[in-house]
PDB file of N, CA and C in Angstrom:
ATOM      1  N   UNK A   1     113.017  48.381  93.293  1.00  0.00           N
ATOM      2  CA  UNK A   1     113.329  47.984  94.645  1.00  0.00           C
ATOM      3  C   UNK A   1     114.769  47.494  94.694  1.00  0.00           C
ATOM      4  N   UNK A   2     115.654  47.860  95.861  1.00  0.00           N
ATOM      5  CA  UNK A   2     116.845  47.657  95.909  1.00  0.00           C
ATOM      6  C   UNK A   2     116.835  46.795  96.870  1.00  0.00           C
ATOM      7  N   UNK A   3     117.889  45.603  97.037  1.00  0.00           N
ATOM      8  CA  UNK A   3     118.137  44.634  98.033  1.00  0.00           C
ATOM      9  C   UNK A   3     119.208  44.235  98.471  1.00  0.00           C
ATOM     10  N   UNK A   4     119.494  44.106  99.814  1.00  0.00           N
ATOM     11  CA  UNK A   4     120.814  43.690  99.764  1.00  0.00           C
ATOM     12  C   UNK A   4     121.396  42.365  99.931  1.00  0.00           C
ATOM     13  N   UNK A   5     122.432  42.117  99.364  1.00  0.00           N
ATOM     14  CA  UNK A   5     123.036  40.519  99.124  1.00  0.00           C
ATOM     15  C   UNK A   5     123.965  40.555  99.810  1.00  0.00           C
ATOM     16  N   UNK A   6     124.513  39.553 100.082  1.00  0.00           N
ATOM     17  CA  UNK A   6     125.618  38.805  99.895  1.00  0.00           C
ATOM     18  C   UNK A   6     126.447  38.075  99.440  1.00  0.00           C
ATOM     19  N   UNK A   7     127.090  38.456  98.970  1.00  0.00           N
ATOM     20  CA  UNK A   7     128.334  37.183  98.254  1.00  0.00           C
ATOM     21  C   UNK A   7     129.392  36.954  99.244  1.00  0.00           C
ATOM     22  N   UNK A   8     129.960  35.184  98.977  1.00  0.00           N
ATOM     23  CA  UNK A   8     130.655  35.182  99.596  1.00  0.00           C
ATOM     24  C   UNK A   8     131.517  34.353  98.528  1.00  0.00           C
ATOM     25  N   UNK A   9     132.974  33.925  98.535  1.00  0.00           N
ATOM     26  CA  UNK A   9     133.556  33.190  97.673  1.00  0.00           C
ATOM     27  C   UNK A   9     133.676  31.676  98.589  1.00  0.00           C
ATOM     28  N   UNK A  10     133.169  30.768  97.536  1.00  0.00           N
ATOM     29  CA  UNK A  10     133.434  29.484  97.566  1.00  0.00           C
ATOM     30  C   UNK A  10     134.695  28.492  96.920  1.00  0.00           C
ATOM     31  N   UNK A  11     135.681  28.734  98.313  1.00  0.00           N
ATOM     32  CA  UNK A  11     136.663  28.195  97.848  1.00  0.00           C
ATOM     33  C   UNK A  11     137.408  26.717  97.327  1.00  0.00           C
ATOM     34  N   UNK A  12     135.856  26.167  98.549  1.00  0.00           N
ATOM     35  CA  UNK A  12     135.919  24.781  97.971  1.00  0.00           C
ATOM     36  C   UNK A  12     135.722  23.985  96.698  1.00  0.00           C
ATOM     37  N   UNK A  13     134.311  24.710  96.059  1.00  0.00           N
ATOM     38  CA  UNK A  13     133.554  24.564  94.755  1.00  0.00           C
ATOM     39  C   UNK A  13     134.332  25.314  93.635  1.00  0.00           C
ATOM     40  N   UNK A  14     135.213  26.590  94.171  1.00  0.00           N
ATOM     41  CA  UNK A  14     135.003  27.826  92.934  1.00  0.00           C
ATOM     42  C   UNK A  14     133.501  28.304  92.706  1.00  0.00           C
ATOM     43  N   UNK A  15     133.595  29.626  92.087  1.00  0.00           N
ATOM     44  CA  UNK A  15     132.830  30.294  92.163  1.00  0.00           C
ATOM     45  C   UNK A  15     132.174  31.464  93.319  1.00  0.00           C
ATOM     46  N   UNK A  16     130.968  31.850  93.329  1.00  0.00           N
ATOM     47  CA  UNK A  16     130.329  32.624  94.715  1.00  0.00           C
ATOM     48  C   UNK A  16     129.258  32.658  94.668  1.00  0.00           C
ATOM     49  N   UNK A  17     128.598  32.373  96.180  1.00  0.00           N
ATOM     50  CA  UNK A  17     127.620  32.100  96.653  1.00  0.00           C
ATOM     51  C   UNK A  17     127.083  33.323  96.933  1.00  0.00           C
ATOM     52  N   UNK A  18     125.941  33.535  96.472  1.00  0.00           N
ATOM     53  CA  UNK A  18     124.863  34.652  96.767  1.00  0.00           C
ATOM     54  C   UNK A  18     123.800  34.377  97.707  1.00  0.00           C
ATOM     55  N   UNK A  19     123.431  35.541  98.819  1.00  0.00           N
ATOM     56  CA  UNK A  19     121.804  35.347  99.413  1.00  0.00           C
ATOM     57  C   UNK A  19     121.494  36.201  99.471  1.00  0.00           C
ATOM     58  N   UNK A  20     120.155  36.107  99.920  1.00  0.00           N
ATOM     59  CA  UNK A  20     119.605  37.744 100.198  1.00  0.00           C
ATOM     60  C   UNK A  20     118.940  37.957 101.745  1.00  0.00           C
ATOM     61  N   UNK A  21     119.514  38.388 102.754  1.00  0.00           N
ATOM     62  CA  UNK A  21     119.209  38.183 104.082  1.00  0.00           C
ATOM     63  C   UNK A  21     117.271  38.474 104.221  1.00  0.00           C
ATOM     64  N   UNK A  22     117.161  39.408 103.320  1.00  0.00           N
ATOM     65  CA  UNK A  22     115.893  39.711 103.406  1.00  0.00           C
ATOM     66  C   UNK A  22     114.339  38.504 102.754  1.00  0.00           C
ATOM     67  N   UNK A  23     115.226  37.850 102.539  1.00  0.00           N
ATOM     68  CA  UNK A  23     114.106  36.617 102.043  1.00  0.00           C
ATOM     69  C   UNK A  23     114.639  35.605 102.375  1.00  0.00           C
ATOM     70  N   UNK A  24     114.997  34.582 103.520  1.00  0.00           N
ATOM     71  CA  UNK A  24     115.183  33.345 104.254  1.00  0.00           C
ATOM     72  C   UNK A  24     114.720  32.265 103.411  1.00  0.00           C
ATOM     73  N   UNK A  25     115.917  31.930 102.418  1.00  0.00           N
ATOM     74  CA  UNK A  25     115.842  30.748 101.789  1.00  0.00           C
ATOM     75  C   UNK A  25     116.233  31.039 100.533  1.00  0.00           C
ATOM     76  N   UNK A  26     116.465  32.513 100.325  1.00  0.00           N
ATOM     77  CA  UNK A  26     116.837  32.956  98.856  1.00  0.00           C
ATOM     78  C   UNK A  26     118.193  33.193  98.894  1.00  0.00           C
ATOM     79  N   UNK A  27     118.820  32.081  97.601  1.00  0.00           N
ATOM     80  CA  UNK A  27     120.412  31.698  97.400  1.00  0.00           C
ATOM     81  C   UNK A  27     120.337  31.633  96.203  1.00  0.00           C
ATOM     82  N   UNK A  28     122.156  31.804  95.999  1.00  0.00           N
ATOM     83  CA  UNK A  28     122.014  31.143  94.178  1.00  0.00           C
ATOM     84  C   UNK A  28     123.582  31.277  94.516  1.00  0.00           C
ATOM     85  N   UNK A  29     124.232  30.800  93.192  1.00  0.00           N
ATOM     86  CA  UNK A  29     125.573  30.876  92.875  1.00  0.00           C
ATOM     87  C   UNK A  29     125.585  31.491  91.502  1.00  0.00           C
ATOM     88  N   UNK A  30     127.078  31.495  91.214  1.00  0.00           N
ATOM     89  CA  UNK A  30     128.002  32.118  90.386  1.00  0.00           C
ATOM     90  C   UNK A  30     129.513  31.680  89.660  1.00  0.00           C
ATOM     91  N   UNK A  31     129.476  31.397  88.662  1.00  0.00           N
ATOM     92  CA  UNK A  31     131.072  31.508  88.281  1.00  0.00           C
ATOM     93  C   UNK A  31     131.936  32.605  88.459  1.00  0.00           C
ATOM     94  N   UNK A  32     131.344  33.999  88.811  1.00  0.00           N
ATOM     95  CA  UNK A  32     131.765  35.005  89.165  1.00  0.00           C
ATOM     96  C   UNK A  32     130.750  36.124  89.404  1.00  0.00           C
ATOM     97  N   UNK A  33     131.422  36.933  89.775  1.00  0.00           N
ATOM     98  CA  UNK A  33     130.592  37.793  91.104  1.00  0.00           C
ATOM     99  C   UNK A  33     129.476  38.600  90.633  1.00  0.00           C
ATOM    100  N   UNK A  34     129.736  38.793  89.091  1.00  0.00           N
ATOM    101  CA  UNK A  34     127.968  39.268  88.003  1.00  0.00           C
ATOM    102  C   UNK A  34     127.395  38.003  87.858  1.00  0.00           C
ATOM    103  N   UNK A  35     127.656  37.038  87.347  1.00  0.00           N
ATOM    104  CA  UNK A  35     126.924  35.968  87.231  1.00  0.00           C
ATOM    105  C   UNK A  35     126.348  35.635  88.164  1.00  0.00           C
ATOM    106  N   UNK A  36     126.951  35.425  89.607  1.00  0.00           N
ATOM    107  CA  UNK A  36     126.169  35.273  91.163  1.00  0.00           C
ATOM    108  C   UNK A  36     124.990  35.966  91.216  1.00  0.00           C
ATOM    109  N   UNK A  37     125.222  37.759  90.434  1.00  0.00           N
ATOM    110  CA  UNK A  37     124.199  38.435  90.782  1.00  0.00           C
ATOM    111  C   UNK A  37     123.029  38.617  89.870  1.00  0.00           C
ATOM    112  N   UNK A  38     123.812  38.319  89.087  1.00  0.00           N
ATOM    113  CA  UNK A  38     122.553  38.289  87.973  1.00  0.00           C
ATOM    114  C   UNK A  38     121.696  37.303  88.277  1.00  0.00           C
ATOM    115  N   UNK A  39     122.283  35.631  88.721  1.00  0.00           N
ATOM    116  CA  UNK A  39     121.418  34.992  89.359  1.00  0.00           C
ATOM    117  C   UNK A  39     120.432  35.075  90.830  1.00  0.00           C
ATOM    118  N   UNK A  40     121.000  36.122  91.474  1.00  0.00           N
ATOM    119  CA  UNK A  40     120.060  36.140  92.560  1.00  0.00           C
ATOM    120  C   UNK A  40     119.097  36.832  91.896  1.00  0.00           C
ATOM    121  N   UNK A  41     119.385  37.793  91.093  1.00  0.00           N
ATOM    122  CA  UNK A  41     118.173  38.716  91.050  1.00  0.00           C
ATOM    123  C   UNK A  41     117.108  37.777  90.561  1.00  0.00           C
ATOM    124  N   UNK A  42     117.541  36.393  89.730  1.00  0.00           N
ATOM    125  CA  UNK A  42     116.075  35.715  89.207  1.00  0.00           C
ATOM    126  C   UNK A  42     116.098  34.962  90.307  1.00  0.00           C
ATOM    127  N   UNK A  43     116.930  34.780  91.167  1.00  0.00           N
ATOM    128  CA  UNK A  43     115.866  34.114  92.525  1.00  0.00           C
ATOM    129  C   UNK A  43     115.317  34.605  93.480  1.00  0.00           C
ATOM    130  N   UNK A  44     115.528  36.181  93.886  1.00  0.00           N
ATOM    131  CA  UNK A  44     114.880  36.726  94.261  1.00  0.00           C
ATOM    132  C   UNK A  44     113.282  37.126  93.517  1.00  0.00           C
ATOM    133  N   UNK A  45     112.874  37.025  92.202  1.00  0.00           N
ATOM    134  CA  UNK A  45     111.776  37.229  91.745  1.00  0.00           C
ATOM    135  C   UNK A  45     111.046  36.412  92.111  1.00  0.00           C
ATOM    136  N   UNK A  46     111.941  35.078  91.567  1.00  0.00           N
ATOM    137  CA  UNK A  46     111.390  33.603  92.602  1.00  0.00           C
ATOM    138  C   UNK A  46     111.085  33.395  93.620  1.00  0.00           C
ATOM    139  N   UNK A  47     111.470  33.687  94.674  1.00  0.00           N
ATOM    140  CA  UNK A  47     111.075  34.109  96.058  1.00  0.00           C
ATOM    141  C   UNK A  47     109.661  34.861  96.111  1.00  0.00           C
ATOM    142  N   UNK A  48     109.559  36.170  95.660  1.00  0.00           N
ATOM    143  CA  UNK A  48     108.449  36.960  95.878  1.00  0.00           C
ATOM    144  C   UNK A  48     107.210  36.724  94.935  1.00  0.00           C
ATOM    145  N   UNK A  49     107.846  35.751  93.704  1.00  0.00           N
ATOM    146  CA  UNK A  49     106.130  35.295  93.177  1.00  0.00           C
ATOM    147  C   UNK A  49     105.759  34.197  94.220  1.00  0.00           C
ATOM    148  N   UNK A  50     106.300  33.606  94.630  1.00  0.00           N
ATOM    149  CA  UNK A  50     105.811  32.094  95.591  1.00  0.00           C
ATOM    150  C   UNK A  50     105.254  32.878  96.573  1.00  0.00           C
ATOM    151  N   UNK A  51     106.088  33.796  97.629  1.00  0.00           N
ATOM    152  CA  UNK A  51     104.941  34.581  98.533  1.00  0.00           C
ATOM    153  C   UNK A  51     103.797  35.096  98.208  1.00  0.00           C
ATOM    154  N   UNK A  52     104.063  36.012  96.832  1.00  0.00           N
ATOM    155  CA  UNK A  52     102.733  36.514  96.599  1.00  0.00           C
ATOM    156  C   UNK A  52     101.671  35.071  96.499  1.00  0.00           C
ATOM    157  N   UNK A  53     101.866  34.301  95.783  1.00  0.00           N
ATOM    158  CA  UNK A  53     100.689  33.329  95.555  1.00  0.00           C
ATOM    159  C   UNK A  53     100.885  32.964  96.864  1.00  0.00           C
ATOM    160  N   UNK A  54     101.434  32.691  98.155  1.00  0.00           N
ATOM    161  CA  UNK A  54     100.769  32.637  99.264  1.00  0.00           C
ATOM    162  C   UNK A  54      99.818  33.102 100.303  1.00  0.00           C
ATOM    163  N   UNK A  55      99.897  34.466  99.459  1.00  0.00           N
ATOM    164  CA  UNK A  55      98.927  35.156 100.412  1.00  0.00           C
ATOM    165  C   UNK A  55      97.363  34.771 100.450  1.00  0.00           C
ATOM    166  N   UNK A  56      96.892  34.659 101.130  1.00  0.00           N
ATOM    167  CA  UNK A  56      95.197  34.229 100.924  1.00  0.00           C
ATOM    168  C   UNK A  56      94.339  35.459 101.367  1.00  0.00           C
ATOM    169  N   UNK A  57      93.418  36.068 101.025  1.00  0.00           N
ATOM    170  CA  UNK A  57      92.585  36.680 100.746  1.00  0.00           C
ATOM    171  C   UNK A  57      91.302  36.636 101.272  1.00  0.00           C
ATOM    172  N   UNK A  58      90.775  36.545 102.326  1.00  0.00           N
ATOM    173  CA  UNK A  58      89.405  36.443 102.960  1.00  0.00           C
ATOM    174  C   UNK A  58      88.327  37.094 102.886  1.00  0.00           C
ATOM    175  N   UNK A  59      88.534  38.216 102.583  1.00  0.00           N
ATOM    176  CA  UNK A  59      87.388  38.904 102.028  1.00  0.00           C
ATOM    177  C   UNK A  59      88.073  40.402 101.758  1.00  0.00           C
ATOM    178  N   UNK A  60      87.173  41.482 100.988  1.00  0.00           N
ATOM    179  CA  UNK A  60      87.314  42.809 100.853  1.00  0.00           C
ATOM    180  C   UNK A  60      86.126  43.488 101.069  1.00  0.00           C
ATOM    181  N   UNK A  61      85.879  44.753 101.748  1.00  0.00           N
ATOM    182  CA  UNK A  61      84.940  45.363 102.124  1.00  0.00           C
ATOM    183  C   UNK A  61      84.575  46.172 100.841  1.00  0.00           C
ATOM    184  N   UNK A  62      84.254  46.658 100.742  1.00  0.00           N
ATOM    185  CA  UNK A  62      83.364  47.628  99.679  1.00  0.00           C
ATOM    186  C   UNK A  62      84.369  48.876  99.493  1.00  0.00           C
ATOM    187  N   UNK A  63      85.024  49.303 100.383  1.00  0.00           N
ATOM    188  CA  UNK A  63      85.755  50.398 100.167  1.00  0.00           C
ATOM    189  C   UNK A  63      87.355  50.167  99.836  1.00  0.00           C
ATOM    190  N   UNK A  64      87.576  49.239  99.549  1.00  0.00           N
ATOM    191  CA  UNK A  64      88.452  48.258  99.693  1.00  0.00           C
ATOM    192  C   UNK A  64      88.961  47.694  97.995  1.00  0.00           C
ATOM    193  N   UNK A  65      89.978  47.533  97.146  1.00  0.00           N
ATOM    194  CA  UNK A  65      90.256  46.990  96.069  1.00  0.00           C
ATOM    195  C   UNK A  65      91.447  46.155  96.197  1.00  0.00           C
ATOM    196  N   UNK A  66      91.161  45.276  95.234  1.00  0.00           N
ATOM    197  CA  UNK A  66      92.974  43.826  95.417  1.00  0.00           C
ATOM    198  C   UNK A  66      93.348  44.465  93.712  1.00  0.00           C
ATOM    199  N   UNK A  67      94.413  45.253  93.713  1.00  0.00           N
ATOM    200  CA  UNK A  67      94.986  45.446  92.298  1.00  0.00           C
ATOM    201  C   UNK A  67      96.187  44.668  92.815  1.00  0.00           C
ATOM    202  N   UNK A  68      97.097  44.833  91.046  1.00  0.00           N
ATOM    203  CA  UNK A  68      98.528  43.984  91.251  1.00  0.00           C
ATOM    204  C   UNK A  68      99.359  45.049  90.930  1.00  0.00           C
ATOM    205  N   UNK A  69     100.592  45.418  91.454  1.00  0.00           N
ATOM    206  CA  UNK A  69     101.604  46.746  91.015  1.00  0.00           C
ATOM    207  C   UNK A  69     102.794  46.125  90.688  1.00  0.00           C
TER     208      UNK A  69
END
């Protein structure tokens, strides 16, 4: 899965600030602009295990299976 970021440079701190528009609340930084990204990508994982364990589950019908991909 591909995502898109943002970096922006932080001129105040040094370094660059990463997000990912597609997950509202997912940030990270960088000493530079691989390091930024290398860090989003582990906060983006971060992001989508916390959703997944949010999802709740009410029932499944018979024709119906919960696998994990």
């Amino acid at each position: 899965m591909k995502l898109k970021v943002i970096v922006k440079e932080d001129k105040e701190d040094g370094g660059y600030n990463v997000s990912c528009p597609a997950l509202p609340g997912c940030h990270s930084q960088g000493e530079t602009v691989e390091e930024a990204l290398e860090n989003i990508k582990d906060a983006i994982e971060g992001c989508l295990a916390v959703l997944n364990e949010r999802v709740k589950i009410t029932s499944i019908s018979e024709q119906e299976a919960l696998v994990t991909v």
